[in-house]
C-alpha atoms as a PDB file:
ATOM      1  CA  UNK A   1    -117.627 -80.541  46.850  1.00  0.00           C
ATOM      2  CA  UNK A   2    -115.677 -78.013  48.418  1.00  0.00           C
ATOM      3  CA  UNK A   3    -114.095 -74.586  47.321  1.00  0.00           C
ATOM      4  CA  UNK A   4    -111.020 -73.283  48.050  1.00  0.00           C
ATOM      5  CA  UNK A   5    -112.389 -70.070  47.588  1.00  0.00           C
ATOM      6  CA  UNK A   6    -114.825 -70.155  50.435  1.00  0.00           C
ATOM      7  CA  UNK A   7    -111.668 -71.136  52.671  1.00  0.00           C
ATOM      8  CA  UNK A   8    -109.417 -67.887  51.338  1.00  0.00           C
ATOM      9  CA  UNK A   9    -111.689 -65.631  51.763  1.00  0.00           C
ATOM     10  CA  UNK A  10    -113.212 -67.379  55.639  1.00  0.00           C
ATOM     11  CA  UNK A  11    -116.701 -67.411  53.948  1.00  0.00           C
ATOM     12  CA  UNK A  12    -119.037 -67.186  57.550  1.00  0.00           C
ATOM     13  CA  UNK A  13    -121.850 -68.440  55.208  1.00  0.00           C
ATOM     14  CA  UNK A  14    -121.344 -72.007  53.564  1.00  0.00           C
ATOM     15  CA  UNK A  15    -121.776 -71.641  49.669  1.00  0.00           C
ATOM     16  CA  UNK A  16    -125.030 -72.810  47.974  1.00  0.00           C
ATOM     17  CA  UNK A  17    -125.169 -75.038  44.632  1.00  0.00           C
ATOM     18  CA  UNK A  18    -127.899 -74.564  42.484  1.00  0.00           C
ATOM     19  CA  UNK A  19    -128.999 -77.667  40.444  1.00  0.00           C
ATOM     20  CA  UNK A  20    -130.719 -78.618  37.679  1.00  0.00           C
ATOM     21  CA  UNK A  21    -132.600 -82.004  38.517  1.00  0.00           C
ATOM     22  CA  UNK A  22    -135.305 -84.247  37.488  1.00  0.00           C
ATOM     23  CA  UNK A  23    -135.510 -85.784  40.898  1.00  0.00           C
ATOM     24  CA  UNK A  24    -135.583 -83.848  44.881  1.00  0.00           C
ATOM     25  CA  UNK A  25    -133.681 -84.813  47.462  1.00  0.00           C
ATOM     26  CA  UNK A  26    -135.169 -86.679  50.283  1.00  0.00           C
ATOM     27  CA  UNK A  27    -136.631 -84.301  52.809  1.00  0.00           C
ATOM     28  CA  UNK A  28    -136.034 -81.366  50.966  1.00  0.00           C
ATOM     29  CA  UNK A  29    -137.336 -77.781  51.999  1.00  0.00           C
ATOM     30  CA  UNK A  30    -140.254 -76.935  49.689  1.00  0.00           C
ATOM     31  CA  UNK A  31    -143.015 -74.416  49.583  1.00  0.00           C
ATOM     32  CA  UNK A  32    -146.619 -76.066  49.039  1.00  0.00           C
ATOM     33  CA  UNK A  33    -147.851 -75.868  46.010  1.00  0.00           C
ATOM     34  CA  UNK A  34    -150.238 -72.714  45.153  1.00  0.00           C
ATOM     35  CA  UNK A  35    -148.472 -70.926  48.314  1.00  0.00           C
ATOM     36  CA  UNK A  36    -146.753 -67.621  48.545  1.00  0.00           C
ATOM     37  CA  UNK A  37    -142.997 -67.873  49.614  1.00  0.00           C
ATOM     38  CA  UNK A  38    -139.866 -65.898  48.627  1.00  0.00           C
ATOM     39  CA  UNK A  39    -137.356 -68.286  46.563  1.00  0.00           C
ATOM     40  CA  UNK A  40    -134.312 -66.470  48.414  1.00  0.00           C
ATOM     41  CA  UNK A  41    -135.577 -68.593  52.173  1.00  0.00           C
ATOM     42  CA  UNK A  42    -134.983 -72.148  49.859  1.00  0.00           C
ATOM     43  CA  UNK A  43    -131.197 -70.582  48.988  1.00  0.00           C
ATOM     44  CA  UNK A  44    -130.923 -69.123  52.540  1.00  0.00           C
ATOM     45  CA  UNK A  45    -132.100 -73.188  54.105  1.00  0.00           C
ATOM     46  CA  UNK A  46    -129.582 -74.503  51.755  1.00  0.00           C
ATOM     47  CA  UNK A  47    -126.815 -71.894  53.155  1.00  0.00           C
ATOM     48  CA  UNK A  48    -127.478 -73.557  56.419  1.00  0.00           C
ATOM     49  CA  UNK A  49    -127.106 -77.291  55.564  1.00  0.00           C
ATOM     50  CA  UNK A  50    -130.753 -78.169  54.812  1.00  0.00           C
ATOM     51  CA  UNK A  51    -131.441 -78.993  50.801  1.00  0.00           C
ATOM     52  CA  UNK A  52    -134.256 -77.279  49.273  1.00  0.00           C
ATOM     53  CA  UNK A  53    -136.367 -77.340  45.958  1.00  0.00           C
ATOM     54  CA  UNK A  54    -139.415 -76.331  43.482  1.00  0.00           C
ATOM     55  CA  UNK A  55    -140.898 -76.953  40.667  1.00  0.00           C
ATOM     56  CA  UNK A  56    -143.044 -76.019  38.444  1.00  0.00           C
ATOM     57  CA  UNK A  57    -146.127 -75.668  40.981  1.00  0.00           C
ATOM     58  CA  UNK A  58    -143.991 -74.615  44.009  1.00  0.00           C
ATOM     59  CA  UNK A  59    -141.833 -71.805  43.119  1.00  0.00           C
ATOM     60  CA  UNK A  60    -143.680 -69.455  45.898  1.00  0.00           C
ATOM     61  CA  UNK A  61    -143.875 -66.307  44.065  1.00  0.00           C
ATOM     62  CA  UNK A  62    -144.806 -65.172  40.147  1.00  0.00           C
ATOM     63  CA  UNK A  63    -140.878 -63.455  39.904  1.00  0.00           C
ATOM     64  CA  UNK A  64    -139.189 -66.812  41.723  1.00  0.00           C
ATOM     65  CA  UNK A  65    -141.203 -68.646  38.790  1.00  0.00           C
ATOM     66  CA  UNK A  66    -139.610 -66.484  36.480  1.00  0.00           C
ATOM     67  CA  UNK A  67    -136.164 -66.172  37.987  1.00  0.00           C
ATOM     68  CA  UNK A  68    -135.320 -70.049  38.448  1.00  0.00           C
ATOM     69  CA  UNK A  69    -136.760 -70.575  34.799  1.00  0.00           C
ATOM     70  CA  UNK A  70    -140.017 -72.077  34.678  1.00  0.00           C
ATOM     71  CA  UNK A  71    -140.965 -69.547  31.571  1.00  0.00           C
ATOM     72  CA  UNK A  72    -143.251 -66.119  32.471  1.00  0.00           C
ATOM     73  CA  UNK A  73    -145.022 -66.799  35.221  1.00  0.00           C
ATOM     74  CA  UNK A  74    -146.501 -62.946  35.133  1.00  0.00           C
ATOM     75  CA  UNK A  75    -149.002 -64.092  32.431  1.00  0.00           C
ATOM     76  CA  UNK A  76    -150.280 -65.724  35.627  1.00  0.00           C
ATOM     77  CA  UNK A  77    -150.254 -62.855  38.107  1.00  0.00           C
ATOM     78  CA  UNK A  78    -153.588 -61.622  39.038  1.00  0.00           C
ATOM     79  CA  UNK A  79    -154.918 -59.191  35.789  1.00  0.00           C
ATOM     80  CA  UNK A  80    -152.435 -60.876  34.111  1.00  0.00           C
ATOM     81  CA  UNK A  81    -148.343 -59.344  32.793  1.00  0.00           C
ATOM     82  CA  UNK A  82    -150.700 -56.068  32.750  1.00  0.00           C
ATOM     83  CA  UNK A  83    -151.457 -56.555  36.408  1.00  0.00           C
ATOM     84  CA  UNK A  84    -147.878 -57.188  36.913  1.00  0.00           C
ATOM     85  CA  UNK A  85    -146.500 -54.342  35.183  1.00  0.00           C
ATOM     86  CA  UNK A  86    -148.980 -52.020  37.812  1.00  0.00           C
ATOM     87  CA  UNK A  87    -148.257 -53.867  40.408  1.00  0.00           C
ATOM     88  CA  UNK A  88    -144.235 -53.145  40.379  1.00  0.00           C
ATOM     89  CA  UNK A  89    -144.822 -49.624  39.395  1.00  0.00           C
ATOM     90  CA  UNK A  90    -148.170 -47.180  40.285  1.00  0.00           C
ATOM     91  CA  UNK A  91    -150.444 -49.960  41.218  1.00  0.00           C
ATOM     92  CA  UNK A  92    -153.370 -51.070  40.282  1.00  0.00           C
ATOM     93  CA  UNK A  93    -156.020 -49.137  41.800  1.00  0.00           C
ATOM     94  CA  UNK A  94    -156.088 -46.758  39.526  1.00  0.00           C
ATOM     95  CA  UNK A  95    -156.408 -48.264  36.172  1.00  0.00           C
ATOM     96  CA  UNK A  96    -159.729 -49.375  34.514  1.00  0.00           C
ATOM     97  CA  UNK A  97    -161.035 -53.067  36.305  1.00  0.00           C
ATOM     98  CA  UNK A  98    -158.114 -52.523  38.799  1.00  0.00           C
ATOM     99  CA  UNK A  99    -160.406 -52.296  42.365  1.00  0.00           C
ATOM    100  CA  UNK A 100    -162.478 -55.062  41.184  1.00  0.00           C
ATOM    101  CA  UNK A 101    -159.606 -57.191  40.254  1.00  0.00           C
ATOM    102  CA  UNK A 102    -157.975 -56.395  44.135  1.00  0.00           C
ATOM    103  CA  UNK A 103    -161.649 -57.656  45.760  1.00  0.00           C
ATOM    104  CA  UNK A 104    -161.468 -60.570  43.652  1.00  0.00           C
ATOM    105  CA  UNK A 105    -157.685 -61.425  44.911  1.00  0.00           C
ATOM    106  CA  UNK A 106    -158.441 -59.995  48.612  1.00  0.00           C
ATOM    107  CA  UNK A 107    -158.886 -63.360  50.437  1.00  0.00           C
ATOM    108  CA  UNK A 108    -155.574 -64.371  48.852  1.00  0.00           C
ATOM    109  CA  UNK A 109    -153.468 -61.421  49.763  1.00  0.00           C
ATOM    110  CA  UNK A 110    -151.581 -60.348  53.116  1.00  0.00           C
ATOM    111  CA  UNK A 111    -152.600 -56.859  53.907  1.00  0.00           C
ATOM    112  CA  UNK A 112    -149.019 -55.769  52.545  1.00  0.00           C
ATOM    113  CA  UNK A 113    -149.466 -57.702  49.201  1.00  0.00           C
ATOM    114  CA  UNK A 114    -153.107 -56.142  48.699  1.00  0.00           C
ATOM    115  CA  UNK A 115    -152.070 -52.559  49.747  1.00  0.00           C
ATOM    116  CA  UNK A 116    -148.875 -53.267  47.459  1.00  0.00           C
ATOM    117  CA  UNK A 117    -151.192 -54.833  44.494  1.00  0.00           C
ATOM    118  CA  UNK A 118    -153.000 -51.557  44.995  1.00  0.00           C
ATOM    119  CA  UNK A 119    -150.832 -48.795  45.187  1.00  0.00           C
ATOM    120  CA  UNK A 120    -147.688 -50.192  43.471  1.00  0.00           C
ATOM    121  CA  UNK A 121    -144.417 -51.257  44.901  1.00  0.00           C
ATOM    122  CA  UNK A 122    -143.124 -48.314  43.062  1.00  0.00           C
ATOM    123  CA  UNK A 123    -139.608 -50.334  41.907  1.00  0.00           C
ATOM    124  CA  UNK A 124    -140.075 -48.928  38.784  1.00  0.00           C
ATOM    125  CA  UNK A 125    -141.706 -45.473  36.895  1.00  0.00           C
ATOM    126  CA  UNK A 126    -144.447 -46.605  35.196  1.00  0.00           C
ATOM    127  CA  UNK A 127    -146.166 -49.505  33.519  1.00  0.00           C
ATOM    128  CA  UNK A 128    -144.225 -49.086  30.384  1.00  0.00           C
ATOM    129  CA  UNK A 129    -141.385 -49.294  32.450  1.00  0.00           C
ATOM    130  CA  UNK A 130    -142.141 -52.623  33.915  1.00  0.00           C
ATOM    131  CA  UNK A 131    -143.027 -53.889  29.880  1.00  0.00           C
ATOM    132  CA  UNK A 132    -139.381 -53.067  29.148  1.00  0.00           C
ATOM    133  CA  UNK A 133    -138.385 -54.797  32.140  1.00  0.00           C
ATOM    134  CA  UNK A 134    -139.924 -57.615  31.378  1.00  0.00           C
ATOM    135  CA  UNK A 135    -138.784 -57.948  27.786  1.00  0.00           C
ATOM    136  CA  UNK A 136    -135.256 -57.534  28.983  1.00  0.00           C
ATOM    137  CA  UNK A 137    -135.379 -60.658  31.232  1.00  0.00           C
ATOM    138  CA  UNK A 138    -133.257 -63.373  29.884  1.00  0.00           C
ATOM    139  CA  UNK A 139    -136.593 -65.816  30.374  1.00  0.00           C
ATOM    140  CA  UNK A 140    -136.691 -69.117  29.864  1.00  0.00           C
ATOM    141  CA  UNK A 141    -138.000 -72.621  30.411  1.00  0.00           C
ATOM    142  CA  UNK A 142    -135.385 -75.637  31.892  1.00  0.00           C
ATOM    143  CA  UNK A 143    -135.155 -78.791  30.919  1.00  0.00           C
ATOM    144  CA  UNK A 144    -135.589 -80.666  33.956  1.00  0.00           C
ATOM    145  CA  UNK A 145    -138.336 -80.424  36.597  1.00  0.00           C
ATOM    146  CA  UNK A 146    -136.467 -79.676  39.480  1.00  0.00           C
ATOM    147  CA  UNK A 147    -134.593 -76.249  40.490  1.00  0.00           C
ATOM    148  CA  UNK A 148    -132.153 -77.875  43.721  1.00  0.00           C
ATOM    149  CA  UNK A 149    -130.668 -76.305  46.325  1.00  0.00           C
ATOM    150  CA  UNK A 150    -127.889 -77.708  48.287  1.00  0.00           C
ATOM    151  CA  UNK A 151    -124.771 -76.324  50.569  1.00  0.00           C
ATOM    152  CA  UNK A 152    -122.074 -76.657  48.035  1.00  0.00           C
ATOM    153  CA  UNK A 153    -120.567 -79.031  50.536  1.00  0.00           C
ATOM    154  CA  UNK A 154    -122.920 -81.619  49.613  1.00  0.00           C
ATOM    155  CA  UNK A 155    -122.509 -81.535  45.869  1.00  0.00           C
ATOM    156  CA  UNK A 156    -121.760 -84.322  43.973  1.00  0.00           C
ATOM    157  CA  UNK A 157    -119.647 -83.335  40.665  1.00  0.00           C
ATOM    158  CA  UNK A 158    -120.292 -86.491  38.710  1.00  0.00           C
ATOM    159  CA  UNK A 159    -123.649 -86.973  39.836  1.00  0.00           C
ATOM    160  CA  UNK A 160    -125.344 -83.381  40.347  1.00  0.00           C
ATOM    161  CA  UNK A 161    -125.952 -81.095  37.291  1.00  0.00           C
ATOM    162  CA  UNK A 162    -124.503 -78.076  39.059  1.00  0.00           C
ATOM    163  CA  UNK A 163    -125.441 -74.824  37.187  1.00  0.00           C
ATOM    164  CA  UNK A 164    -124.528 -71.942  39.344  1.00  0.00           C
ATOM    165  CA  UNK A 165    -122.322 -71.708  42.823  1.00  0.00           C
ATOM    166  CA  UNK A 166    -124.017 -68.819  44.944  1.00  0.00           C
ATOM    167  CA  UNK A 167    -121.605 -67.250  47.296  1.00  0.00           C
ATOM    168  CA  UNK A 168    -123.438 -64.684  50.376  1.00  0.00           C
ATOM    169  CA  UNK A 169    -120.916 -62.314  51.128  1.00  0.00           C
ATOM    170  CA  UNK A 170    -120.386 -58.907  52.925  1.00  0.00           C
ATOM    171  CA  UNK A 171    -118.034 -55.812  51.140  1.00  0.00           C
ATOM    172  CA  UNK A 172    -114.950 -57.186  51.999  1.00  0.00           C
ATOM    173  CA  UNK A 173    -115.665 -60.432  50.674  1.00  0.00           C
ATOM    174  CA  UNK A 174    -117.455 -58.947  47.887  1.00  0.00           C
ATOM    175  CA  UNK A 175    -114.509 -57.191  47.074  1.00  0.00           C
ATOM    176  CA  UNK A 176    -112.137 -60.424  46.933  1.00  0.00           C
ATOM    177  CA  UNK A 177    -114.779 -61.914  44.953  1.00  0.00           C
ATOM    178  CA  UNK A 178    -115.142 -59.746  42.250  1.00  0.00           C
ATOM    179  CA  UNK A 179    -111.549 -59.001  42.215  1.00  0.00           C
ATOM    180  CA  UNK A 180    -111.199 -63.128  42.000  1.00  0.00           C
ATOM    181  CA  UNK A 181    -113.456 -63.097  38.620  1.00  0.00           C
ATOM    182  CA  UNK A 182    -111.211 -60.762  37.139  1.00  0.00           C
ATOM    183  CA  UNK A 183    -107.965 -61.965  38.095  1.00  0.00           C
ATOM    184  CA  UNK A 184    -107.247 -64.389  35.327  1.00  0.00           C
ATOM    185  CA  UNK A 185    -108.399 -62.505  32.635  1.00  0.00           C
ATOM    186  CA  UNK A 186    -106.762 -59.609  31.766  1.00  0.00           C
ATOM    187  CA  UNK A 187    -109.530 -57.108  31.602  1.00  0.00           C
ATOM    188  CA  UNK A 188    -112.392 -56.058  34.055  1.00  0.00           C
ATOM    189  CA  UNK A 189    -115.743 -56.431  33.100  1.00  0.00           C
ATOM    190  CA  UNK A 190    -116.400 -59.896  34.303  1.00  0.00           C
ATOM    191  CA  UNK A 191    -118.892 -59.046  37.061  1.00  0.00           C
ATOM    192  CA  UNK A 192    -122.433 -57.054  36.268  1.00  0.00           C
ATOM    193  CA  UNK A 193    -125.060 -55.860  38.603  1.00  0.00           C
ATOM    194  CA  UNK A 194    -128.487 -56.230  36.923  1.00  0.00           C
ATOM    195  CA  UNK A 195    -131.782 -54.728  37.858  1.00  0.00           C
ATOM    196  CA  UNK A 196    -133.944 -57.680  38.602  1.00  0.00           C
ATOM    197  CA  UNK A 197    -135.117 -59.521  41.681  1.00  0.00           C
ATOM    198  CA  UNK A 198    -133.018 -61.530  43.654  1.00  0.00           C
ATOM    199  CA  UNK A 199    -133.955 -65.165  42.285  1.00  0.00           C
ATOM    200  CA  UNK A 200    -133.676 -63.751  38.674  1.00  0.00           C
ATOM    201  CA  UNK A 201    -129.886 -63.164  40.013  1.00  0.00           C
ATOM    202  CA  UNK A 202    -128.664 -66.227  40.931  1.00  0.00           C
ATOM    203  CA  UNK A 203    -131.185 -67.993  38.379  1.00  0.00           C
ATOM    204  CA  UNK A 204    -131.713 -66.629  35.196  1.00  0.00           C
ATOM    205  CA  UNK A 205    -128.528 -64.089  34.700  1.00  0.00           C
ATOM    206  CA  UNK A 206    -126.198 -66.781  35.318  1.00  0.00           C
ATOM    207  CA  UNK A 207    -128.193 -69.673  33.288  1.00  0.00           C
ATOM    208  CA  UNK A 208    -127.510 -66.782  30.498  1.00  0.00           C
ATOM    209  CA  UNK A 209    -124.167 -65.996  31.689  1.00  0.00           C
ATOM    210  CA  UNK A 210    -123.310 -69.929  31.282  1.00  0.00           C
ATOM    211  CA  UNK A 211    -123.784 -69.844  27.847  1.00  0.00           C
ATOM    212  CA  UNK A 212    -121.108 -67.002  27.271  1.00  0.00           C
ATOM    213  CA  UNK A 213    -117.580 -68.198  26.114  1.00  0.00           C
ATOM    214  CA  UNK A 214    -116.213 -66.321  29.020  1.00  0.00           C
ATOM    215  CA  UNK A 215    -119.177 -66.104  31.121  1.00  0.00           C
ATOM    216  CA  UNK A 216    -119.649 -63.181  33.954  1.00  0.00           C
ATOM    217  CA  UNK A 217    -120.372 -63.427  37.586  1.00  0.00           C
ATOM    218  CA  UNK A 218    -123.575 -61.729  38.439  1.00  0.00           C
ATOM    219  CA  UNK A 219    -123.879 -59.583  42.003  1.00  0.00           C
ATOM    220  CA  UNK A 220    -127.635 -59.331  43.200  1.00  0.00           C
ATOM    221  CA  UNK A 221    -129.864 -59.438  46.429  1.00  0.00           C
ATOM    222  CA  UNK A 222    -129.970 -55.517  45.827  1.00  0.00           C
ATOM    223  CA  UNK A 223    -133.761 -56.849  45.747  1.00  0.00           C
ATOM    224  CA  UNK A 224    -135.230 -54.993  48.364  1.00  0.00           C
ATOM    225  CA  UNK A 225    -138.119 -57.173  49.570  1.00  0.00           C
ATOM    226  CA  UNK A 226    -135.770 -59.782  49.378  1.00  0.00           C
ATOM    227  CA  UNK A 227    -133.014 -58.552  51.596  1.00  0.00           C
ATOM    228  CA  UNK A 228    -136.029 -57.659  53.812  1.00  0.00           C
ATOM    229  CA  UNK A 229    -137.076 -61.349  53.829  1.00  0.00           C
ATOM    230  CA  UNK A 230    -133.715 -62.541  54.555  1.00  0.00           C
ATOM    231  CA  UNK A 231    -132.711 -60.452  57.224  1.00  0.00           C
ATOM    232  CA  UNK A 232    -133.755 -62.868  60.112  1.00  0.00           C
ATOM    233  CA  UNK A 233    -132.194 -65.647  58.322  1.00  0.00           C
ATOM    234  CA  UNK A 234    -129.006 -64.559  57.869  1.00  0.00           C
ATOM    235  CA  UNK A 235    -128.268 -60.947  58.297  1.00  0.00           C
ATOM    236  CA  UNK A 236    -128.363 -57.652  56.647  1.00  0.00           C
ATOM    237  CA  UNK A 237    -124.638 -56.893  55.684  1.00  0.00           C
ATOM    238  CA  UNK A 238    -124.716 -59.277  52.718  1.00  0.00           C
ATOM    239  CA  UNK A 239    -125.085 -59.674  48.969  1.00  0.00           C
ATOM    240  CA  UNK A 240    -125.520 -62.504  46.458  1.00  0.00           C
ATOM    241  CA  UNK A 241    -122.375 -63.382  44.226  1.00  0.00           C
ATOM    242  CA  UNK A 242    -123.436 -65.992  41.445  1.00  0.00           C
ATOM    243  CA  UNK A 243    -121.180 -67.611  39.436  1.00  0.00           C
ATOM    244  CA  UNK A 244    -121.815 -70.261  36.267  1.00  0.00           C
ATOM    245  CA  UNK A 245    -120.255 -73.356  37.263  1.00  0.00           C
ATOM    246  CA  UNK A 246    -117.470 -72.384  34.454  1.00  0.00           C
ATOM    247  CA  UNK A 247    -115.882 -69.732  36.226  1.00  0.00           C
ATOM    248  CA  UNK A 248    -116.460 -71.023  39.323  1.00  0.00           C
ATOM    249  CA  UNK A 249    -114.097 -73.636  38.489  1.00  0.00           C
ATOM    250  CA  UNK A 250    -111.420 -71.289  36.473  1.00  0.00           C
ATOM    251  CA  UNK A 251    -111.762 -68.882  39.605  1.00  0.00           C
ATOM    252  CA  UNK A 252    -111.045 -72.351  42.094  1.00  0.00           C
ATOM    253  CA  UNK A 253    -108.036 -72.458  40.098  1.00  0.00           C
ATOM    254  CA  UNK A 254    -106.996 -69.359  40.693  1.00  0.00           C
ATOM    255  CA  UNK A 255    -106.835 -69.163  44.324  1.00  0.00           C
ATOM    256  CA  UNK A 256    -103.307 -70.504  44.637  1.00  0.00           C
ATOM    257  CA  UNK A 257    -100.543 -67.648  44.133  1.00  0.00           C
ATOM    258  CA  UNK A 258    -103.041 -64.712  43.819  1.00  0.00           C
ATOM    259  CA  UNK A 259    -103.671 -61.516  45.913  1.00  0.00           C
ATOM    260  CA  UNK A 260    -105.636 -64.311  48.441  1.00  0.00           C
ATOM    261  CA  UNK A 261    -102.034 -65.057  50.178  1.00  0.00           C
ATOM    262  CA  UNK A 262    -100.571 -61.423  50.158  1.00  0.00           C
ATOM    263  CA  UNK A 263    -100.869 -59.035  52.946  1.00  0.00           C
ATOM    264  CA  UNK A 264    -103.229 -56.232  51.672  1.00  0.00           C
ATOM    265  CA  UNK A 265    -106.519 -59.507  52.329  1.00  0.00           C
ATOM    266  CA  UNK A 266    -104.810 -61.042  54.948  1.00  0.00           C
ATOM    267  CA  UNK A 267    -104.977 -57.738  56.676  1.00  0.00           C
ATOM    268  CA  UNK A 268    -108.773 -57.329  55.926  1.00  0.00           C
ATOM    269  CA  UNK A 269    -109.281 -60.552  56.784  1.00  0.00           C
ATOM    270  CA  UNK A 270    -108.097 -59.529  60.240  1.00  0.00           C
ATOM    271  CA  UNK A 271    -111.151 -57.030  60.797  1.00  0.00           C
ATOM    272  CA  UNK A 272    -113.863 -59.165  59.271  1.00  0.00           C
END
């Protein structure tokens, strides 16, 4: 499947297609199951021609669990969503139970997920912050066992259930891209930037977003572990654009006759 968006704008970074499946690929990239990994290096593998997957027992993190759709997975965080809701805010080592809980997690942890477990990532206020948060997530469970990642390249329109096409691009392609969701439909809210980890941006926004008559692209990896996690992979200049496979087609057919062939890109295109 290709785009003729990723060709207008001279994408350096193939897009990714994110799939619904009940079946993996054959030699995908997967996390083992129980193990901690950060959903955004599956969508990064896929970005560099190597399909990737998870399921319900190898999403790698609690929030990747949560962000692809396989329901709350912070019931299941150590101390449970009230462990959680410490964890991304003051930490746990100062609530009632919260020491004993880190000892009994210890051998589990890296020394930056215990100290963070501990003393809070501090991405949000407070614990009643993190409640709200949570509520606010457009959660949900899918209804098929696989969450697939492919280069976009590889996709198979009759055959694939494509959900979401995930575009990594830099501000000036950022720019074109938002400008691109826009174009066609005469006003300019059609692009949001949520608070919410990178997976839940590319995940469960858009799986939301896809249900909209005139569904919204979403802008994310303002994540900050995440970008941290990426940045050997593929740079640090970059953000996520996701977009429901809906306006990813009504933006493809857009590209012909729009701002893409005038002078004001082609002239950016000449510095990036």
């Amino acid at each position: 499947m290709e785009s003729r968006i990723a060709e207008a704008i001279r994408l350096k970074i193939p897009p990714v297609g994110l799939l619904w499946a009940d079946e993996k690929p054959d030699r995908a990239m997967m996390f083992q199951a129980g193990k901690w990994g950060c959903v955004m290096w599956l969508v990064a593998a896929a970005a560099k021609g190597r399909a990737a997957a998870c399921d319900a027992g190898t999403f790698g993190c609690f929030g990747g669990g949560v962000g692809l759709g396989f329901g709350n997975q912070y019931r299941n965080f150590p101390g449970g969503e009230e462990g959680f809701c410490h964890f991304l805010s003051s930490g746990n080592a100062g609530r009632e139970g919260g020491a004993e809980l880190a000892e009994q997690v210890r051998p589990f942890l890296r020394d930056e997920a215990l100290d963070h477990f501990l003393h809070g990532e501090r991405y949000v206020k407070d614990p009643e912050g993190v409640r709200r948060f949570i509520t606010a997530l457009p959660m949900r469970e899918i209804p098929a066992r696989y969450i697939v990642f492919k280069p976009l390249a590889d996709v198979e329109p009759e055959r694939d259930n494509l959900r979401t096409v995930i575009f990594f691009a830099d501000p000036d392609r950022l720019s074109a891209l938002v400008v691109l969701a826009n174009y066609g439909r005469g006003d300019n809210e059609n692009v949001f930037i949520p608070y919410a980890a990178g997976c839940q941006t590319i995940g469960i926004y858009p799986y939301r977003e896809a249900e909209s008559p005139r569904p919204r692209a979403v802008v994310g990896l303002t994540d900050l572990s995440a970008r941290l996690y990426l940045r050997r992979q593929l740079g640090g200049n970059l953000l996520t654009f996701a977009v429901p496979k809906a306006l990813f087609e009504e933006m493809e057919g857009n590209v012909t006759g729009s701002f893409l062939e005038r002078s004001t890109w082609q002239g950016l295109l000449k510095g990036c």
